[in-house]
PDB file of N, CA and C in Angstrom:
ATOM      1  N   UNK A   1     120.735  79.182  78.535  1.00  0.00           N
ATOM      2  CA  UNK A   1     121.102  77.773  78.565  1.00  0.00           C
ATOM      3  C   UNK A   1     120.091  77.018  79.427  1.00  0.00           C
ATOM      4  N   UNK A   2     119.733  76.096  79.399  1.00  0.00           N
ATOM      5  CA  UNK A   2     118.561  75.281  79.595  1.00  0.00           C
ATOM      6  C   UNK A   2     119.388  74.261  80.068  1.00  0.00           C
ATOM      7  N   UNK A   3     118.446  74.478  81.498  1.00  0.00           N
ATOM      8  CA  UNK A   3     119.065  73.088  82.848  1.00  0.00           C
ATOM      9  C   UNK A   3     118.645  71.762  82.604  1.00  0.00           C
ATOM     10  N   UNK A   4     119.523  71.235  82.301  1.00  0.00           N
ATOM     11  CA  UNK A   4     119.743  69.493  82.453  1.00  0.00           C
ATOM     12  C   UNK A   4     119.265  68.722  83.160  1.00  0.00           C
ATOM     13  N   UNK A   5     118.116  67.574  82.508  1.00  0.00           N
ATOM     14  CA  UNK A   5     117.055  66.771  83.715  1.00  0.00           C
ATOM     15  C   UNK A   5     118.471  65.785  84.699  1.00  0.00           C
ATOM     16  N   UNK A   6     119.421  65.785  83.811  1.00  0.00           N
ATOM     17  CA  UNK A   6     120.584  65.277  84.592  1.00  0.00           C
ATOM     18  C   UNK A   6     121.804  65.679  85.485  1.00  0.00           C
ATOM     19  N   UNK A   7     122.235  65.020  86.359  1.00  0.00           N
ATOM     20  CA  UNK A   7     122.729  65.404  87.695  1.00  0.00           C
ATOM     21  C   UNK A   7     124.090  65.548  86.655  1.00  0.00           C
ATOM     22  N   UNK A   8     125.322  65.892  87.257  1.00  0.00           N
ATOM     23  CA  UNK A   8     126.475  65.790  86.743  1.00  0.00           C
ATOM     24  C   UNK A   8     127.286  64.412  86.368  1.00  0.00           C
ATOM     25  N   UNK A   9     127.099  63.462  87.405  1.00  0.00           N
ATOM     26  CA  UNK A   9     127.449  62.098  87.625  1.00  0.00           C
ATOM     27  C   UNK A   9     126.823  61.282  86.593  1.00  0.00           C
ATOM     28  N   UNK A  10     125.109  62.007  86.441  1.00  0.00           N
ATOM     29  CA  UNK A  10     124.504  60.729  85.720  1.00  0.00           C
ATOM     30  C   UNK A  10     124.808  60.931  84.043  1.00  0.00           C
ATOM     31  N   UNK A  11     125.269  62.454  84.116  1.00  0.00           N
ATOM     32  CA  UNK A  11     125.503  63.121  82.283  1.00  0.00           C
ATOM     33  C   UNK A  11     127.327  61.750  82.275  1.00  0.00           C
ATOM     34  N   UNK A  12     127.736  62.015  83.192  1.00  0.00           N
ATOM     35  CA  UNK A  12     129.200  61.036  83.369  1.00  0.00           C
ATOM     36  C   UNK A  12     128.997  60.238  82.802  1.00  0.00           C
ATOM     37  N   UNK A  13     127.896  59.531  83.604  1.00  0.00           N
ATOM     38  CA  UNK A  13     128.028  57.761  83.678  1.00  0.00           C
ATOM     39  C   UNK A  13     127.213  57.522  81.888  1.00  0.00           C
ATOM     40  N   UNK A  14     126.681  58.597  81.318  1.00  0.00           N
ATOM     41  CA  UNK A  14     125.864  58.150  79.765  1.00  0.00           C
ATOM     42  C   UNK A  14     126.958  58.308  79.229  1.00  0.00           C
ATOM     43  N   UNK A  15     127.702  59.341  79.245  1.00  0.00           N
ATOM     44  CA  UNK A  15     128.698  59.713  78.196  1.00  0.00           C
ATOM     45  C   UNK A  15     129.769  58.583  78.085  1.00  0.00           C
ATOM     46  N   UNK A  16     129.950  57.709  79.224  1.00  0.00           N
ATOM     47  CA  UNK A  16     130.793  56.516  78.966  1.00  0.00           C
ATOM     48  C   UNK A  16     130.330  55.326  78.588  1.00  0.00           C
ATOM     49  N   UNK A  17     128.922  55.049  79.245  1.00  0.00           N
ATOM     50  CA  UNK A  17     128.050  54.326  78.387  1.00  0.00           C
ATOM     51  C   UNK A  17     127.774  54.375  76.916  1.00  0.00           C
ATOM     52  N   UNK A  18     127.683  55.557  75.936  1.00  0.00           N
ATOM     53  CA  UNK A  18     127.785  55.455  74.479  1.00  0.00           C
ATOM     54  C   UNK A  18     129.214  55.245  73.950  1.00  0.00           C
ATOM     55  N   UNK A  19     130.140  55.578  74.959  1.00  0.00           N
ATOM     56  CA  UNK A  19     131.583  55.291  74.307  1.00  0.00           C
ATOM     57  C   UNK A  19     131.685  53.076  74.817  1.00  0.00           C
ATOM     58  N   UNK A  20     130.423  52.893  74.564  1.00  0.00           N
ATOM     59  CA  UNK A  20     130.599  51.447  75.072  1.00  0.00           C
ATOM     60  C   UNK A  20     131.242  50.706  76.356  1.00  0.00           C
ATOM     61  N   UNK A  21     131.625  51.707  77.352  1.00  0.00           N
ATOM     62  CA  UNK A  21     132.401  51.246  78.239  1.00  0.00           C
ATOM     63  C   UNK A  21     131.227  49.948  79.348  1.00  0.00           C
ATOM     64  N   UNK A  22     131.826  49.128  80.153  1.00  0.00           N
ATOM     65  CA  UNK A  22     130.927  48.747  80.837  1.00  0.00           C
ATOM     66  C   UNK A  22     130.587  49.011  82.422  1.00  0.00           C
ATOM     67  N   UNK A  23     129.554  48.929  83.017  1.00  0.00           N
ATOM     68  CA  UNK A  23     129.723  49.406  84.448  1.00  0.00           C
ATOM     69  C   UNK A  23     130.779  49.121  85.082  1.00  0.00           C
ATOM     70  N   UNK A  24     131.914  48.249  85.096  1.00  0.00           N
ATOM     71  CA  UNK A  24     132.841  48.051  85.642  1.00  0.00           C
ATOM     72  C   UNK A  24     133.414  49.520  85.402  1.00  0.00           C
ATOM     73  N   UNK A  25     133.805  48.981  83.694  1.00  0.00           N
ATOM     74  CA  UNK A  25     134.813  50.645  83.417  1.00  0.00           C
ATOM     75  C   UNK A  25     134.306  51.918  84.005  1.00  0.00           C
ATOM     76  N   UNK A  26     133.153  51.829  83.956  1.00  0.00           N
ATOM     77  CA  UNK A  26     132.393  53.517  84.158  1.00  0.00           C
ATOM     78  C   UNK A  26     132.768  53.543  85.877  1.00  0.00           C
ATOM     79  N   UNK A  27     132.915  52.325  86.487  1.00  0.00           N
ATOM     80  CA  UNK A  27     132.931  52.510  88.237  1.00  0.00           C
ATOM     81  C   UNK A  27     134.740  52.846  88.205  1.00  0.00           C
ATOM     82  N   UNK A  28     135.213  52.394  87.618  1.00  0.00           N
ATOM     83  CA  UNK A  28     136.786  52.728  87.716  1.00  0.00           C
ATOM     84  C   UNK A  28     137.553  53.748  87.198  1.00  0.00           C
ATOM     85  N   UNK A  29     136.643  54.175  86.185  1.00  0.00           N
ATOM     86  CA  UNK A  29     136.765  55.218  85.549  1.00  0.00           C
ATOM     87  C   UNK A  29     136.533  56.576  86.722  1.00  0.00           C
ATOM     88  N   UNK A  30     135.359  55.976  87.457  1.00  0.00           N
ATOM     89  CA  UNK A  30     134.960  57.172  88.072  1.00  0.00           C
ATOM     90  C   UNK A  30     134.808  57.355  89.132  1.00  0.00           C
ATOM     91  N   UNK A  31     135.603  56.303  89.919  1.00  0.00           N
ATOM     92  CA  UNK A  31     135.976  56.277  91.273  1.00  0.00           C
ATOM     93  C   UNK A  31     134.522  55.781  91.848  1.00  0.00           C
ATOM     94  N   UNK A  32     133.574  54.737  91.530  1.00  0.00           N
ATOM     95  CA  UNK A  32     132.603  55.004  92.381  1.00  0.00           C
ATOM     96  C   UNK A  32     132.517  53.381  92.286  1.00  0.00           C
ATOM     97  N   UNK A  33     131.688  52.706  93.133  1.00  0.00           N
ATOM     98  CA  UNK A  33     131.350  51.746  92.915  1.00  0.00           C
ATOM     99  C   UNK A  33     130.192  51.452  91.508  1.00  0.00           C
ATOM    100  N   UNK A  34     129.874  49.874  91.007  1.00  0.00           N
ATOM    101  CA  UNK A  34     129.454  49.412  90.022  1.00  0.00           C
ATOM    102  C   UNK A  34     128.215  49.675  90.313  1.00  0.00           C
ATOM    103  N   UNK A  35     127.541  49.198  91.592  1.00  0.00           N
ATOM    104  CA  UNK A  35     126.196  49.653  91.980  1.00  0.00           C
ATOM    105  C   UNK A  35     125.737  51.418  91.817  1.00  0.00           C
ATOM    106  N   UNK A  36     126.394  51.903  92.492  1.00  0.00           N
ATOM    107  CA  UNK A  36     126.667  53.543  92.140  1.00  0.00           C
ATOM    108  C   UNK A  36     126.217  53.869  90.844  1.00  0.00           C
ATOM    109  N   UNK A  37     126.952  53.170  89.938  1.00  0.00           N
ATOM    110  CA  UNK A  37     126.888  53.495  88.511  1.00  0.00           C
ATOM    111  C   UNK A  37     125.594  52.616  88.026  1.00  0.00           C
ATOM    112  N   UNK A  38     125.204  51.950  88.343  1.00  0.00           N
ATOM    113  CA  UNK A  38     123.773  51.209  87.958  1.00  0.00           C
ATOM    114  C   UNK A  38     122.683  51.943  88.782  1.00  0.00           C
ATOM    115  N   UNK A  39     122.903  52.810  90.188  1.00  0.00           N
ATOM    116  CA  UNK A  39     121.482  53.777  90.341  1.00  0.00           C
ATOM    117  C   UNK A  39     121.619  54.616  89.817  1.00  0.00           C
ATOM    118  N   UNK A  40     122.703  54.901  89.265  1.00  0.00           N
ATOM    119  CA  UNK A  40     122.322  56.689  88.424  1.00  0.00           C
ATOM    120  C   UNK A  40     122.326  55.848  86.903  1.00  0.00           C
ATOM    121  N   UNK A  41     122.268  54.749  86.364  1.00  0.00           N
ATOM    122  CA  UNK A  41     121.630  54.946  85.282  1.00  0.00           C
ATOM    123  C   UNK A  41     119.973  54.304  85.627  1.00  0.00           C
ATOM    124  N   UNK A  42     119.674  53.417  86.637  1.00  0.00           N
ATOM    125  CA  UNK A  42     118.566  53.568  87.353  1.00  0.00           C
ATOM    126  C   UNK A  42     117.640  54.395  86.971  1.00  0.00           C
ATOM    127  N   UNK A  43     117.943  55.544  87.649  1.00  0.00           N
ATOM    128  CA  UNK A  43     117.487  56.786  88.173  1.00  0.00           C
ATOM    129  C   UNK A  43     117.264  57.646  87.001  1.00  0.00           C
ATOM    130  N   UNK A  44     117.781  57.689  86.209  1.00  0.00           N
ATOM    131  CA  UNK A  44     117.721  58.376  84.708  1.00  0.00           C
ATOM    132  C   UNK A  44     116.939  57.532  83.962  1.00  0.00           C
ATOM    133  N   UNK A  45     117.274  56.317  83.716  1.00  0.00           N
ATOM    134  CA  UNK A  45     115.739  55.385  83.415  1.00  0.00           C
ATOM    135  C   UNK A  45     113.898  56.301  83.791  1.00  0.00           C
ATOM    136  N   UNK A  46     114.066  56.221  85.276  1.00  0.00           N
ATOM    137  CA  UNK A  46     113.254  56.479  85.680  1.00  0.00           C
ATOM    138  C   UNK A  46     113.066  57.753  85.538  1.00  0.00           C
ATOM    139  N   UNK A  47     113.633  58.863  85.113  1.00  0.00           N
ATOM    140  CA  UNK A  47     113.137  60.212  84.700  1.00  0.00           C
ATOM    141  C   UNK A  47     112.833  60.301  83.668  1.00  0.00           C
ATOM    142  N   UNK A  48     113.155  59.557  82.506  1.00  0.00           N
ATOM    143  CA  UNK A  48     113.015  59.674  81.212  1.00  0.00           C
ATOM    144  C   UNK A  48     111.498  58.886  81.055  1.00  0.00           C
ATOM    145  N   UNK A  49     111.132  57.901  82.087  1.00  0.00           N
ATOM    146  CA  UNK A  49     110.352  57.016  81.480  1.00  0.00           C
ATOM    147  C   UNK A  49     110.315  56.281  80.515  1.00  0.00           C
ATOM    148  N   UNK A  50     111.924  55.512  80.404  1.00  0.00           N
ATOM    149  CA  UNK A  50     112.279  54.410  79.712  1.00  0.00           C
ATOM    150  C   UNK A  50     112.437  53.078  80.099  1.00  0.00           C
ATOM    151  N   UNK A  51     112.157  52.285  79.591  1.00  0.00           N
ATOM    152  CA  UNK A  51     113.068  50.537  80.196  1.00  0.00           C
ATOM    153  C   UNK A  51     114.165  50.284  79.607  1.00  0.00           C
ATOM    154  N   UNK A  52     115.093  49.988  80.066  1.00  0.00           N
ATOM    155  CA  UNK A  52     116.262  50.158  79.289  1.00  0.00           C
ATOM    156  C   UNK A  52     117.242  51.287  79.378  1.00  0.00           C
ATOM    157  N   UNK A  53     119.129  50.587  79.201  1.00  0.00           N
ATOM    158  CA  UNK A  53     119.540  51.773  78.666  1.00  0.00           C
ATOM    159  C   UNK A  53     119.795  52.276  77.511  1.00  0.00           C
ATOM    160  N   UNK A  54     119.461  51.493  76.539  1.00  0.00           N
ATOM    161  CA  UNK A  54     119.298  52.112  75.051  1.00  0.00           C
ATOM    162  C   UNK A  54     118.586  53.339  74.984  1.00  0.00           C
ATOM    163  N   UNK A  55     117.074  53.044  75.688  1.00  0.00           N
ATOM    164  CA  UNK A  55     115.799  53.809  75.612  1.00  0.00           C
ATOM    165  C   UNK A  55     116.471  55.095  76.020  1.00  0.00           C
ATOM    166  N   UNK A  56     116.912  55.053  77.374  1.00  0.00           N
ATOM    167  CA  UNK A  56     117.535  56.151  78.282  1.00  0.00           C
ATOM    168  C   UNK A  56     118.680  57.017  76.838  1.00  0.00           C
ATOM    169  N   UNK A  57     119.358  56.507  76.235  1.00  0.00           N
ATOM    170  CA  UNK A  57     120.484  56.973  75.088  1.00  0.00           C
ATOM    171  C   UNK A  57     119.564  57.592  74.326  1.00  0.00           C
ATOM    172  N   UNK A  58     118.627  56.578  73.984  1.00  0.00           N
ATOM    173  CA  UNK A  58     117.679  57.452  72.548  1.00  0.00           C
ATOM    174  C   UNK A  58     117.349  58.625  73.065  1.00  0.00           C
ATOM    175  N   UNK A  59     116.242  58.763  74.331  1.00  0.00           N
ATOM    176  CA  UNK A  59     116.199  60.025  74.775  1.00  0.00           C
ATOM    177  C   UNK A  59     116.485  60.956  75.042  1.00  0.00           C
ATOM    178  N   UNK A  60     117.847  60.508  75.897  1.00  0.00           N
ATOM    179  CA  UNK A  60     119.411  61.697  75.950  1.00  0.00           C
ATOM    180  C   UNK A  60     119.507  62.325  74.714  1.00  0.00           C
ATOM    181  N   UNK A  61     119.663  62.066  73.604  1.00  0.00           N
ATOM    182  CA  UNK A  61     119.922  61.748  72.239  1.00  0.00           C
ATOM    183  C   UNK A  61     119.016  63.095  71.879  1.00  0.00           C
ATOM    184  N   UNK A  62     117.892  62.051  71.629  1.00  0.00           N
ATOM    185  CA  UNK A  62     116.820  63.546  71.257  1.00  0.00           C
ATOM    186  C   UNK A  62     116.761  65.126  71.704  1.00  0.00           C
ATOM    187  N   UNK A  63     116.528  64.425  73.275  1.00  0.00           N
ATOM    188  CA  UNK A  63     116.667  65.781  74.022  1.00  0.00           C
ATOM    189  C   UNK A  63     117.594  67.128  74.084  1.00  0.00           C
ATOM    190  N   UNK A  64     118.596  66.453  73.646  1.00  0.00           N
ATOM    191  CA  UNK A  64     120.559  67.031  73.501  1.00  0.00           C
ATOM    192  C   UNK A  64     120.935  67.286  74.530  1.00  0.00           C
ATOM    193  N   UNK A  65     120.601  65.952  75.391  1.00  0.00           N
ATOM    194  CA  UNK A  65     121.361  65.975  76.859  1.00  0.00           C
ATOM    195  C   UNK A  65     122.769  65.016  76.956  1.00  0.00           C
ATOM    196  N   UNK A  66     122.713  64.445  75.384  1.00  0.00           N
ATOM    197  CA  UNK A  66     124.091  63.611  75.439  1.00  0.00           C
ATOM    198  C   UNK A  66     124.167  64.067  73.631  1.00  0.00           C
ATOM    199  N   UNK A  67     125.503  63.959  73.101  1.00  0.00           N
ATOM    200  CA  UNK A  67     126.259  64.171  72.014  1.00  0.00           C
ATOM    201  C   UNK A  67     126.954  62.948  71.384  1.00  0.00           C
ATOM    202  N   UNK A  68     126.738  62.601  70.506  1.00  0.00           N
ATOM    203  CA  UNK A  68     127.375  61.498  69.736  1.00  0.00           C
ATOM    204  C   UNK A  68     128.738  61.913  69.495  1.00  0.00           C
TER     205      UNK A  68
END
């Protein structure tokens, strides 16, 4: 099995992001604050070398670090 460029939190915060939720939901959902949830999709931006969180999805996507 092949380790995940993603933390546990940040695989969280995508998987509620494609179910459309918004940073609010994803912070309440997940006990964390809204900012919280905007550096770890931040931060995954920035590993993927995307702008955007679409970009960040497409890549997840490809990679099969997230599941439709």
């Amino acid at each position: 099995m092949k380790k995940s460029i993603l933390t546990k939190r940040e695989k969280e915060v995508f998987e509620l992001l494609i179910l459309n939720k918004s940073t609010n939901e994803i912070a309440t959902e997940l006990g964390i604050s809204e900012k919280t949830v905007r550096n770890h999709i931040s931060n995954t931006m920035q590993k993927l070398g995307v702008k955007g969180r679409a970009g960040a999805v497409v890549e997840l996507l490809k990679l099969g670090e997230l599941f439709l």
